[in-house]
C-alpha atoms as a PDB file:
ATOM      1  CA  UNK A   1      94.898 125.208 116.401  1.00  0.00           C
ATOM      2  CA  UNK A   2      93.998 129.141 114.848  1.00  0.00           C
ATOM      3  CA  UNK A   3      91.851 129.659 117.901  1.00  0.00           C
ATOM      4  CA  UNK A   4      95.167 129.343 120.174  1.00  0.00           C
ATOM      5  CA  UNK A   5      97.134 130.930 117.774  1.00  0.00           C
ATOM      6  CA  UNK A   6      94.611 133.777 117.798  1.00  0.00           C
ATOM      7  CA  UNK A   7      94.810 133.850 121.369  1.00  0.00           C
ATOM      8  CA  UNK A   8      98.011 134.449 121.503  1.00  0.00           C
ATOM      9  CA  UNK A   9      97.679 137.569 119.184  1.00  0.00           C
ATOM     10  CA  UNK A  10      97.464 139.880 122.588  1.00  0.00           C
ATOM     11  CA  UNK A  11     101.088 138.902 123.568  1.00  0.00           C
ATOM     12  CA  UNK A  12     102.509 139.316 120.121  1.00  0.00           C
ATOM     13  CA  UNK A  13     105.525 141.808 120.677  1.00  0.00           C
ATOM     14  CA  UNK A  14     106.374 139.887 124.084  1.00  0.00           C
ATOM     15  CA  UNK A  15     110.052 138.500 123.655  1.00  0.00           C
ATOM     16  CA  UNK A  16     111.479 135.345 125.985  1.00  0.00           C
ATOM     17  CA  UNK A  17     115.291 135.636 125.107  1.00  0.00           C
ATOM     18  CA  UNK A  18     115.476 132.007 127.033  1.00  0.00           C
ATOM     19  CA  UNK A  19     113.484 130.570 124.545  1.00  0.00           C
ATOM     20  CA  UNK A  20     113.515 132.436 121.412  1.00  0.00           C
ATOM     21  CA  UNK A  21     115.583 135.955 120.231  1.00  0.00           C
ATOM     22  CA  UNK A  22     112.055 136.810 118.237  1.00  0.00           C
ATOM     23  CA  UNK A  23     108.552 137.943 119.747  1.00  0.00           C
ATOM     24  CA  UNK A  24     105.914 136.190 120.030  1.00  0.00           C
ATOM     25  CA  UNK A  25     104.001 137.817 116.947  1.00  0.00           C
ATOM     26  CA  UNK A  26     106.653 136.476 114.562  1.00  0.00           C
ATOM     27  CA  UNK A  27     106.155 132.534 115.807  1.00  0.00           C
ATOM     28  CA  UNK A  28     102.681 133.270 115.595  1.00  0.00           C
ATOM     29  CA  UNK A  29     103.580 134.489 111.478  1.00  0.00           C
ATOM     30  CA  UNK A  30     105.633 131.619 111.062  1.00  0.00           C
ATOM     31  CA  UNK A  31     103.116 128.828 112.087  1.00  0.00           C
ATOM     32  CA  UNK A  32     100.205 130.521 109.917  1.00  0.00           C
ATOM     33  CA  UNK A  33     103.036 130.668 107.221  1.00  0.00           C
ATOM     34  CA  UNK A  34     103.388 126.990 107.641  1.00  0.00           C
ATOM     35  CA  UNK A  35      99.903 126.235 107.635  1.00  0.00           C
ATOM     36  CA  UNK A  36      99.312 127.576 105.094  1.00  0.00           C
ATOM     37  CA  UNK A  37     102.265 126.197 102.605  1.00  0.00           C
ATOM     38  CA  UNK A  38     100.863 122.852 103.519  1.00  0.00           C
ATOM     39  CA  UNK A  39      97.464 123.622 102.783  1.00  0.00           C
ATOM     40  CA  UNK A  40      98.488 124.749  99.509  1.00  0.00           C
ATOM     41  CA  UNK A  41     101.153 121.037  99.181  1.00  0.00           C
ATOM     42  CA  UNK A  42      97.598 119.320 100.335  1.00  0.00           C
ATOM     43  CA  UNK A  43      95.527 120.820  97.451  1.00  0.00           C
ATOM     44  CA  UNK A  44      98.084 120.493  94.892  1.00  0.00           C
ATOM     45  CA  UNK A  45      98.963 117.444  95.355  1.00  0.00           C
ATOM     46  CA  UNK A  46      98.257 114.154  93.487  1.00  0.00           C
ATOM     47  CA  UNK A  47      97.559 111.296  95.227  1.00  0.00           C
ATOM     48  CA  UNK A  48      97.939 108.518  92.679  1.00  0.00           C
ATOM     49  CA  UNK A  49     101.178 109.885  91.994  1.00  0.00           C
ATOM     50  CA  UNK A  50     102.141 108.340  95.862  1.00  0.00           C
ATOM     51  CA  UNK A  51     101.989 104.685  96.465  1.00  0.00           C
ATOM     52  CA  UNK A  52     103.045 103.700 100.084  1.00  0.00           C
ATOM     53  CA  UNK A  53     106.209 101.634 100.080  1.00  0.00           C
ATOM     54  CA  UNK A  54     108.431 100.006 103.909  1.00  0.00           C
ATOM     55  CA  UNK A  55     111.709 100.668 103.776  1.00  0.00           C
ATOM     56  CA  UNK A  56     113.463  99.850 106.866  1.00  0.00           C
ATOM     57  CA  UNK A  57     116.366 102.391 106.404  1.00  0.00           C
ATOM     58  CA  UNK A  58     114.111 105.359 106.095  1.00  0.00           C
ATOM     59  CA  UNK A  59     111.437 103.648 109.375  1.00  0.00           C
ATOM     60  CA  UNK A  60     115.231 104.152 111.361  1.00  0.00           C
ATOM     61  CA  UNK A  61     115.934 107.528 110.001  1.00  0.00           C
ATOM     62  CA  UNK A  62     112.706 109.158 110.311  1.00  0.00           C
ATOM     63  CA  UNK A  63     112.385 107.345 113.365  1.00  0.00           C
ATOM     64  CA  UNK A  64     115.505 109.229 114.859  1.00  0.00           C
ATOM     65  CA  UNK A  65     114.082 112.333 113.855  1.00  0.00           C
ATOM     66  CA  UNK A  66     111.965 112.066 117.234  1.00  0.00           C
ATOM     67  CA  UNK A  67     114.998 111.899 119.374  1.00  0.00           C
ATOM     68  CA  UNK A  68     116.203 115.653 117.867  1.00  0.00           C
ATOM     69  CA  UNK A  69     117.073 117.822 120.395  1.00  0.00           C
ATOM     70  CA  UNK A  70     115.468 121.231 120.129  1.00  0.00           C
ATOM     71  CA  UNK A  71     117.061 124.144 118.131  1.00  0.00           C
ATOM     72  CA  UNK A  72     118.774 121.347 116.071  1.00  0.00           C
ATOM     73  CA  UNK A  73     116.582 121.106 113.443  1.00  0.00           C
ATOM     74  CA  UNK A  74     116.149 124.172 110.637  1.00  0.00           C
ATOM     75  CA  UNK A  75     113.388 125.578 109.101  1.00  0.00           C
ATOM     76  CA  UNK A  76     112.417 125.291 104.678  1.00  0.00           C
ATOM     77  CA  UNK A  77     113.775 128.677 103.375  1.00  0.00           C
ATOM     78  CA  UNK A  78     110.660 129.868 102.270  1.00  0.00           C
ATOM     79  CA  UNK A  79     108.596 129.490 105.456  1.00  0.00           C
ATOM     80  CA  UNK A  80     111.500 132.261 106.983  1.00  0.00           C
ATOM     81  CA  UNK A  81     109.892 135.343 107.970  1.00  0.00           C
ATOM     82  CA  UNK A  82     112.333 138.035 107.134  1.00  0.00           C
ATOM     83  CA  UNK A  83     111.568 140.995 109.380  1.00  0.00           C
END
């Protein structure tokens, strides 16, 4: 996954208005961003403090999740690159 990332590095101020209103360069900030923030979730976390429970509601609703269209969903606040 960094390997593509970093080669996509050459085309970082190229802009696609059909898919995106931001360069290339600033998805390539964002994903590193989010790497990164779960890195940091992964080491911080606690795994006794999880214990794996079915619940048939949330199978349906995270199961609908796959069925978003894209654009619909939003991004966590502090993964937002600002620039």
């Amino acid at each position: 996954m960094l390997l593509r990332l970093e080669s996509l590095m050459p085309h970082a101020e190229k802009i696609n208005p059909r898919i995106s209103r931001r360069e290339v360069g600033w998805h390539l900030e964002h994903s590193l961003k989010i790497i990164c923030s779960i890195g940091k979730a992964l080491v911080n976390s606690k795994p006794e403090d999880y214990s794996s429970k079915f619940n048939i509601a949330k199978y349906y609703v995270f199961g609908a999740r796959a069925y978003l269209e894209a654009g619909v969903a939003h991004q966590n606040h502090s993964t937002i690159n600002k620039r």
